[in-house]
PDB file of N, CA and C in Angstrom:
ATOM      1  N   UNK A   1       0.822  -1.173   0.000  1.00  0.00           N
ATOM      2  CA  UNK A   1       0.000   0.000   0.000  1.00  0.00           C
ATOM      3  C   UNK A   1       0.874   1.248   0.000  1.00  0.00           C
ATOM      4  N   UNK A   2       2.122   1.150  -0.476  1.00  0.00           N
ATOM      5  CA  UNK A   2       3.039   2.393  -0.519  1.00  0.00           C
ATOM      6  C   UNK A   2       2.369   3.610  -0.852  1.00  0.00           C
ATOM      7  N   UNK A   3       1.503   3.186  -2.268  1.00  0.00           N
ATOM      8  CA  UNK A   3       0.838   4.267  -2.976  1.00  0.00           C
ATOM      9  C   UNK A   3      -0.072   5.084  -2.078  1.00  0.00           C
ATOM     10  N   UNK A   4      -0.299   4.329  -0.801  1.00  0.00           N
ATOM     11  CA  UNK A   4      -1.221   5.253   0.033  1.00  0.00           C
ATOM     12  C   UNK A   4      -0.599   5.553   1.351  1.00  0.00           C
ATOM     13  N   UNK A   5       0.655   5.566   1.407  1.00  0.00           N
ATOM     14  CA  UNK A   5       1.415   5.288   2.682  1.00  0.00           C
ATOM     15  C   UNK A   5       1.164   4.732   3.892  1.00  0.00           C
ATOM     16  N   UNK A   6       0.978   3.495   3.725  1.00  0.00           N
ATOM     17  CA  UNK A   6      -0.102   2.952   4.704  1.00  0.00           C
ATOM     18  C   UNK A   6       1.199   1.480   5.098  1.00  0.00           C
ATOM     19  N   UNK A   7       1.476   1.504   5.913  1.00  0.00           N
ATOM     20  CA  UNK A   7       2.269   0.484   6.706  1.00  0.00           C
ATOM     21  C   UNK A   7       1.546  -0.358   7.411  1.00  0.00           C
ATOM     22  N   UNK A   8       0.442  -0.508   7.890  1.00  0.00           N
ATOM     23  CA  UNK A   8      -0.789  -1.309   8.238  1.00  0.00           C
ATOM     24  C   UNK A   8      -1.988  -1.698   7.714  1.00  0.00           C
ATOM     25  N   UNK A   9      -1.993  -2.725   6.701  1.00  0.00           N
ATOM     26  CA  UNK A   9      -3.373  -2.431   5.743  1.00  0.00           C
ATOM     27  C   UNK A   9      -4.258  -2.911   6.172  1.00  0.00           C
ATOM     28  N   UNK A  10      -4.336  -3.366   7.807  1.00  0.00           N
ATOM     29  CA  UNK A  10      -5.387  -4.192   8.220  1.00  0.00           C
ATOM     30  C   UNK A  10      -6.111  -3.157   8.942  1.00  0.00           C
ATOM     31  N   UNK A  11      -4.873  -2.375   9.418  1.00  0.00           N
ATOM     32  CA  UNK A  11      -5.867  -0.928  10.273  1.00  0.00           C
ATOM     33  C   UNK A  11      -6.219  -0.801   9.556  1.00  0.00           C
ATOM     34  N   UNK A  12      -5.748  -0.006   8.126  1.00  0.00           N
ATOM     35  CA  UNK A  12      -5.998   0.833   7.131  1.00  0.00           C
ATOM     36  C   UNK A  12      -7.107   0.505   6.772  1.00  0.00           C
ATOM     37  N   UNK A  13      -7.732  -0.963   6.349  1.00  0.00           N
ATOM     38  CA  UNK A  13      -9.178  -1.244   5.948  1.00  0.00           C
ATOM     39  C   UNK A  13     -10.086  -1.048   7.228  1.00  0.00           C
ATOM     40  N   UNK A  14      -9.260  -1.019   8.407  1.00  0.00           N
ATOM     41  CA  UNK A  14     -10.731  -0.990   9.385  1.00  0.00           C
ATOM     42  C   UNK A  14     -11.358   0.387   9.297  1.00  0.00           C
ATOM     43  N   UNK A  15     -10.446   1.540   9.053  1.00  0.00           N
ATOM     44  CA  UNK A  15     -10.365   2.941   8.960  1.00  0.00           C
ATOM     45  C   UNK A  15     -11.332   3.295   8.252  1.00  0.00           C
ATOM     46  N   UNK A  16     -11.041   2.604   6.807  1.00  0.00           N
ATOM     47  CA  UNK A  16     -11.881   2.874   5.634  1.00  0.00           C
ATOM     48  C   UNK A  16     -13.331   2.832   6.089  1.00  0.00           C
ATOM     49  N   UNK A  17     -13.675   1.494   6.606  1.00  0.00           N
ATOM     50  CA  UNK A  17     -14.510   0.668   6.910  1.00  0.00           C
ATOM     51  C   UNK A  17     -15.579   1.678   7.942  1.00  0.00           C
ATOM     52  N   UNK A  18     -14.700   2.190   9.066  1.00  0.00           N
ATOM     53  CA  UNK A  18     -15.746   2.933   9.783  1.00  0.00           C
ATOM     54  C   UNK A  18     -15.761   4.422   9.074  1.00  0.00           C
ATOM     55  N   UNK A  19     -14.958   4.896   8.408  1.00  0.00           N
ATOM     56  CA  UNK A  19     -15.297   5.581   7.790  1.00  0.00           C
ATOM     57  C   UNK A  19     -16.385   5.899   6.534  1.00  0.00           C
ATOM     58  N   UNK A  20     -16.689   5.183   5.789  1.00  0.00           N
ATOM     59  CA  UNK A  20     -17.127   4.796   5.154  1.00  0.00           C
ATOM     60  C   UNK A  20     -18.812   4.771   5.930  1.00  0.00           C
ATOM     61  N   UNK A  21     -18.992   3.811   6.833  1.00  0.00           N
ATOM     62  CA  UNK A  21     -19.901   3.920   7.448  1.00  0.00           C
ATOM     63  C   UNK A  21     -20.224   5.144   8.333  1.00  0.00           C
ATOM     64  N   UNK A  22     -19.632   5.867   8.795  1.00  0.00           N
ATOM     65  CA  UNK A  22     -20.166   7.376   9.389  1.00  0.00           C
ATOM     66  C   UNK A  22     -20.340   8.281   7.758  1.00  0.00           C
ATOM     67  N   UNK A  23     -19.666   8.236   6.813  1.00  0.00           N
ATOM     68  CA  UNK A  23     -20.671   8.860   5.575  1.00  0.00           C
ATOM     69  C   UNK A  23     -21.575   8.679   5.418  1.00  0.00           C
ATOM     70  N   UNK A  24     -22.080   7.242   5.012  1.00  0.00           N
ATOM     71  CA  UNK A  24     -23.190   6.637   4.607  1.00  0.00           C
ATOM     72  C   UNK A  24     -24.344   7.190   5.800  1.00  0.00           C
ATOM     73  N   UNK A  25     -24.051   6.849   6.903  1.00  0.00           N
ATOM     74  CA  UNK A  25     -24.818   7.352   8.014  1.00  0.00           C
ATOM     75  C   UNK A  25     -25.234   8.994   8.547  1.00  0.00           C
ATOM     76  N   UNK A  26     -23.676   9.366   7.961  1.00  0.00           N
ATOM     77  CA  UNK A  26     -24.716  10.804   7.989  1.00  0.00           C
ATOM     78  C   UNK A  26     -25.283  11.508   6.367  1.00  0.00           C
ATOM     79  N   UNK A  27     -25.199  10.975   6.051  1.00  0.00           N
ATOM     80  CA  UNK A  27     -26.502  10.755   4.454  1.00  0.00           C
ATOM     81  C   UNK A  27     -28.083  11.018   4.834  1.00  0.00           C
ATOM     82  N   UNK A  28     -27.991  10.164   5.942  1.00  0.00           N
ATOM     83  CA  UNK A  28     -29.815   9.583   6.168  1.00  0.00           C
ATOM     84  C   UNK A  28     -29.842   9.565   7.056  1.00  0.00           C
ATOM     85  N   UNK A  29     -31.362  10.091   7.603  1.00  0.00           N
ATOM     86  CA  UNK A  29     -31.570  10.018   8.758  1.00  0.00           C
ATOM     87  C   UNK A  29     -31.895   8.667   9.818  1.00  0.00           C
ATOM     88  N   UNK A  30     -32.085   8.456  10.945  1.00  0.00           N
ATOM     89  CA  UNK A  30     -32.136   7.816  11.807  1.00  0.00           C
ATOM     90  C   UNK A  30     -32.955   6.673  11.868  1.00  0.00           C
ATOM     91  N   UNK A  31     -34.233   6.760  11.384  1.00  0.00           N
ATOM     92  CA  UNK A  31     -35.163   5.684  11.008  1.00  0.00           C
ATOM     93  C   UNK A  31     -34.883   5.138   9.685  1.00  0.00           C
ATOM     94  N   UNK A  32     -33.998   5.689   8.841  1.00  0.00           N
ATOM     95  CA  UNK A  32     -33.665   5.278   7.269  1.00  0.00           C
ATOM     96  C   UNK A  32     -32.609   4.269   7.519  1.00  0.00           C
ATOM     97  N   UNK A  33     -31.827   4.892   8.448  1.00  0.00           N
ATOM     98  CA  UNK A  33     -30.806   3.541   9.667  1.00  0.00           C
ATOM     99  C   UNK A  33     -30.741   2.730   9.143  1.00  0.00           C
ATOM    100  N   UNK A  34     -32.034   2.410  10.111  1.00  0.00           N
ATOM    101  CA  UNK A  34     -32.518   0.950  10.291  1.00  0.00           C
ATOM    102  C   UNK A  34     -33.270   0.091   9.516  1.00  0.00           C
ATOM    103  N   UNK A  35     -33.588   1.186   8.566  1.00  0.00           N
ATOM    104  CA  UNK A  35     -34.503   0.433   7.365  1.00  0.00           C
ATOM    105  C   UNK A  35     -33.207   0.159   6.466  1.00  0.00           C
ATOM    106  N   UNK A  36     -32.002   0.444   6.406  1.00  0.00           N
ATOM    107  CA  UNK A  36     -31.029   0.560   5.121  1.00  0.00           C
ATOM    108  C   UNK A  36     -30.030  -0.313   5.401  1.00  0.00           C
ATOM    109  N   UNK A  37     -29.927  -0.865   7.039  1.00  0.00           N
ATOM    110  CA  UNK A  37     -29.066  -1.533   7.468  1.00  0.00           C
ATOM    111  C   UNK A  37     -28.342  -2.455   6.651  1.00  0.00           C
ATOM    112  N   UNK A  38     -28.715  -3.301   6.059  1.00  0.00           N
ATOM    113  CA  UNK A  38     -28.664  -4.219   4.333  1.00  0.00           C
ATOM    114  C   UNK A  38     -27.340  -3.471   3.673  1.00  0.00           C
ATOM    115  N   UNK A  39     -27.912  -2.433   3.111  1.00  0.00           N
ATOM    116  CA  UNK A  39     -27.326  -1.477   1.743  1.00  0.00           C
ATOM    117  C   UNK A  39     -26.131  -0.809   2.754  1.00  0.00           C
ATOM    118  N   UNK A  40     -25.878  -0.689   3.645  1.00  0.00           N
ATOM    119  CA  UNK A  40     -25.161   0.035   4.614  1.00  0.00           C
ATOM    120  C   UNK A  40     -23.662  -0.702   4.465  1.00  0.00           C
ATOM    121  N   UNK A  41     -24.264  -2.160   4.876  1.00  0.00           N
ATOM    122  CA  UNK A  41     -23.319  -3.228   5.473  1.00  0.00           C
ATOM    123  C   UNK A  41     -22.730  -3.288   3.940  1.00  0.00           C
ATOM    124  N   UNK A  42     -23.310  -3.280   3.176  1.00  0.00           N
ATOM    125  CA  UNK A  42     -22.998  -3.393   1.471  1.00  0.00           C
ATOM    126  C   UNK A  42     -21.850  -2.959   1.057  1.00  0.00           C
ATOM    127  N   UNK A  43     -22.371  -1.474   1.456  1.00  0.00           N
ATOM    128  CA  UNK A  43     -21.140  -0.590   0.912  1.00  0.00           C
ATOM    129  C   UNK A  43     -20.069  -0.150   1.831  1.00  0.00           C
ATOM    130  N   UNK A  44     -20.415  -0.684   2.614  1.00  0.00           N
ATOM    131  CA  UNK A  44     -18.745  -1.150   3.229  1.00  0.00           C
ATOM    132  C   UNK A  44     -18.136  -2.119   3.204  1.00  0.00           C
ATOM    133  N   UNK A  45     -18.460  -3.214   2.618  1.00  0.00           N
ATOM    134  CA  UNK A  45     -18.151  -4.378   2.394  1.00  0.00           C
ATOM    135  C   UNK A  45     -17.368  -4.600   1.029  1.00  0.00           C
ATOM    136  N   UNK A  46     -17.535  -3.693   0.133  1.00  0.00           N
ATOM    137  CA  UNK A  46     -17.389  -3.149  -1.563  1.00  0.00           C
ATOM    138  C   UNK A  46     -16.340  -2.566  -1.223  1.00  0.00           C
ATOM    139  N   UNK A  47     -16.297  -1.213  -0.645  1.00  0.00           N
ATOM    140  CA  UNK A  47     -15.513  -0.616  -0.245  1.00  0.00           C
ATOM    141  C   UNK A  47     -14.086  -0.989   0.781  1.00  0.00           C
ATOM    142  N   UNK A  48     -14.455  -1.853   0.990  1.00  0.00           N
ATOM    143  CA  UNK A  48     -13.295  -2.703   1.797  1.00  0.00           C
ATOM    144  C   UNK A  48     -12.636  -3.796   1.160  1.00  0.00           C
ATOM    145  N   UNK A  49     -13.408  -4.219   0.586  1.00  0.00           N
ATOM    146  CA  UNK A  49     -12.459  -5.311  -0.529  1.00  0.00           C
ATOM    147  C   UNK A  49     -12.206  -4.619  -1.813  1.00  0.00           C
ATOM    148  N   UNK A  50     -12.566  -3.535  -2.770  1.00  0.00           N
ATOM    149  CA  UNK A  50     -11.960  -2.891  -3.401  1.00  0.00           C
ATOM    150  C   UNK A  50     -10.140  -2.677  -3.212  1.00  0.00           C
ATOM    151  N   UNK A  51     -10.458  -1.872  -1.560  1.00  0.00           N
ATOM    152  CA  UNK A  51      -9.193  -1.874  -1.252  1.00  0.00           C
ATOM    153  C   UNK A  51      -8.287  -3.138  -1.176  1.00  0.00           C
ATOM    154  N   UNK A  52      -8.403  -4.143  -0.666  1.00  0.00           N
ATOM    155  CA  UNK A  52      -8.366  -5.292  -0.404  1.00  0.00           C
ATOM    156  C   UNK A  52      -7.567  -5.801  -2.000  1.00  0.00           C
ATOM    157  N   UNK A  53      -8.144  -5.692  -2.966  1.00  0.00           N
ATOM    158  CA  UNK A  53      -7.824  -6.409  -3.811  1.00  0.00           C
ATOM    159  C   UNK A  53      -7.145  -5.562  -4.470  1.00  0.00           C
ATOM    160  N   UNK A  54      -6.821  -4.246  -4.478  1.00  0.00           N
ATOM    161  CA  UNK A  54      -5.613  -3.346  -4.794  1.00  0.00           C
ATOM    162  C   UNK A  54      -4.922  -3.569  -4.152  1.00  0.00           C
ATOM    163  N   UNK A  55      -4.667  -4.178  -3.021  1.00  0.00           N
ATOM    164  CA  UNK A  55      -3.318  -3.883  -2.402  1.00  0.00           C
ATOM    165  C   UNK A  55      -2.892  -5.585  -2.874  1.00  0.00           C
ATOM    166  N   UNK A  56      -3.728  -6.498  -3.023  1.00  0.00           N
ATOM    167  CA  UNK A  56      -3.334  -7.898  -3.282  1.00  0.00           C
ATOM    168  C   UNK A  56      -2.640  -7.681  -5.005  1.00  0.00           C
ATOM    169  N   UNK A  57      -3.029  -6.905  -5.597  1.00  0.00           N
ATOM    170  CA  UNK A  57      -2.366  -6.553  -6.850  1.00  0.00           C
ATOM    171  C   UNK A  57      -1.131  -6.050  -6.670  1.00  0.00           C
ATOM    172  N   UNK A  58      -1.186  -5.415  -5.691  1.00  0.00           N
ATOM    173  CA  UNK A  58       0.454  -4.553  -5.868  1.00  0.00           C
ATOM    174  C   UNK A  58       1.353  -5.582  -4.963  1.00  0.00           C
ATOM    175  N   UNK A  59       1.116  -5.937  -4.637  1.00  0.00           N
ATOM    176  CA  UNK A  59       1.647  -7.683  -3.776  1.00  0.00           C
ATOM    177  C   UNK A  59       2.103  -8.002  -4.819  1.00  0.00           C
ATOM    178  N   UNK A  60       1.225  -8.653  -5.892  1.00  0.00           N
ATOM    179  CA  UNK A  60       1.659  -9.591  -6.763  1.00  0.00           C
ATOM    180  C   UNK A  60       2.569  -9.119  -7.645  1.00  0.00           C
ATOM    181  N   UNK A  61       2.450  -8.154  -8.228  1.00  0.00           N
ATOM    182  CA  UNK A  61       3.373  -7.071  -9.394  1.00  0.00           C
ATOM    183  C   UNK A  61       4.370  -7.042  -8.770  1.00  0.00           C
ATOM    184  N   UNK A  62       4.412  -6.675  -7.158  1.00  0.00           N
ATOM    185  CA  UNK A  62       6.154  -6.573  -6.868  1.00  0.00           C
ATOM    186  C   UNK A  62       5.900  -4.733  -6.607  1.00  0.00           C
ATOM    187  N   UNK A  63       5.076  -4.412  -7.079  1.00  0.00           N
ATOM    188  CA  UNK A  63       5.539  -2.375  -6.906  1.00  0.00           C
ATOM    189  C   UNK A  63       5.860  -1.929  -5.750  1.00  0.00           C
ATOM    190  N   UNK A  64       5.452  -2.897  -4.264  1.00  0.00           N
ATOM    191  CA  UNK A  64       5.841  -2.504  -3.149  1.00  0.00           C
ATOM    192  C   UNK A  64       7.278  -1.990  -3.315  1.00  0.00           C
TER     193      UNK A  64
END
């Protein structure tokens, strides 16, 4: 994860991860919550293996 200067990519995805989820959450309000909970978990889940599988690419290439 050089490209992102990230020396921990396991923090680094948890980071994303709650980050990601306090956006999404402050999007919508409070009862939309709980109705969206589904689509929530989604797109942090996308968003976390996105990363996930960029950094397994740059593994493999060697660019570290």
């Amino acid at each position: 994860m050089a490209s992102y200067g990230v020396e921990n990519p396991i923090y680094a995805v948890m980071q994303l991860a709650q980050t990601t989820m306090r956006s999404e959450l402050g999007k919508i309000t409070l009862d939309k919550t709980f109705e969206e909970r589904d689509t929530l978990n989604e797109k942090i889940v996308v968003c976390s293996l996105s990363l996930w599988l960029e950094f397994r690419f740059i593994l493999k290439t060697g660019i570290l």
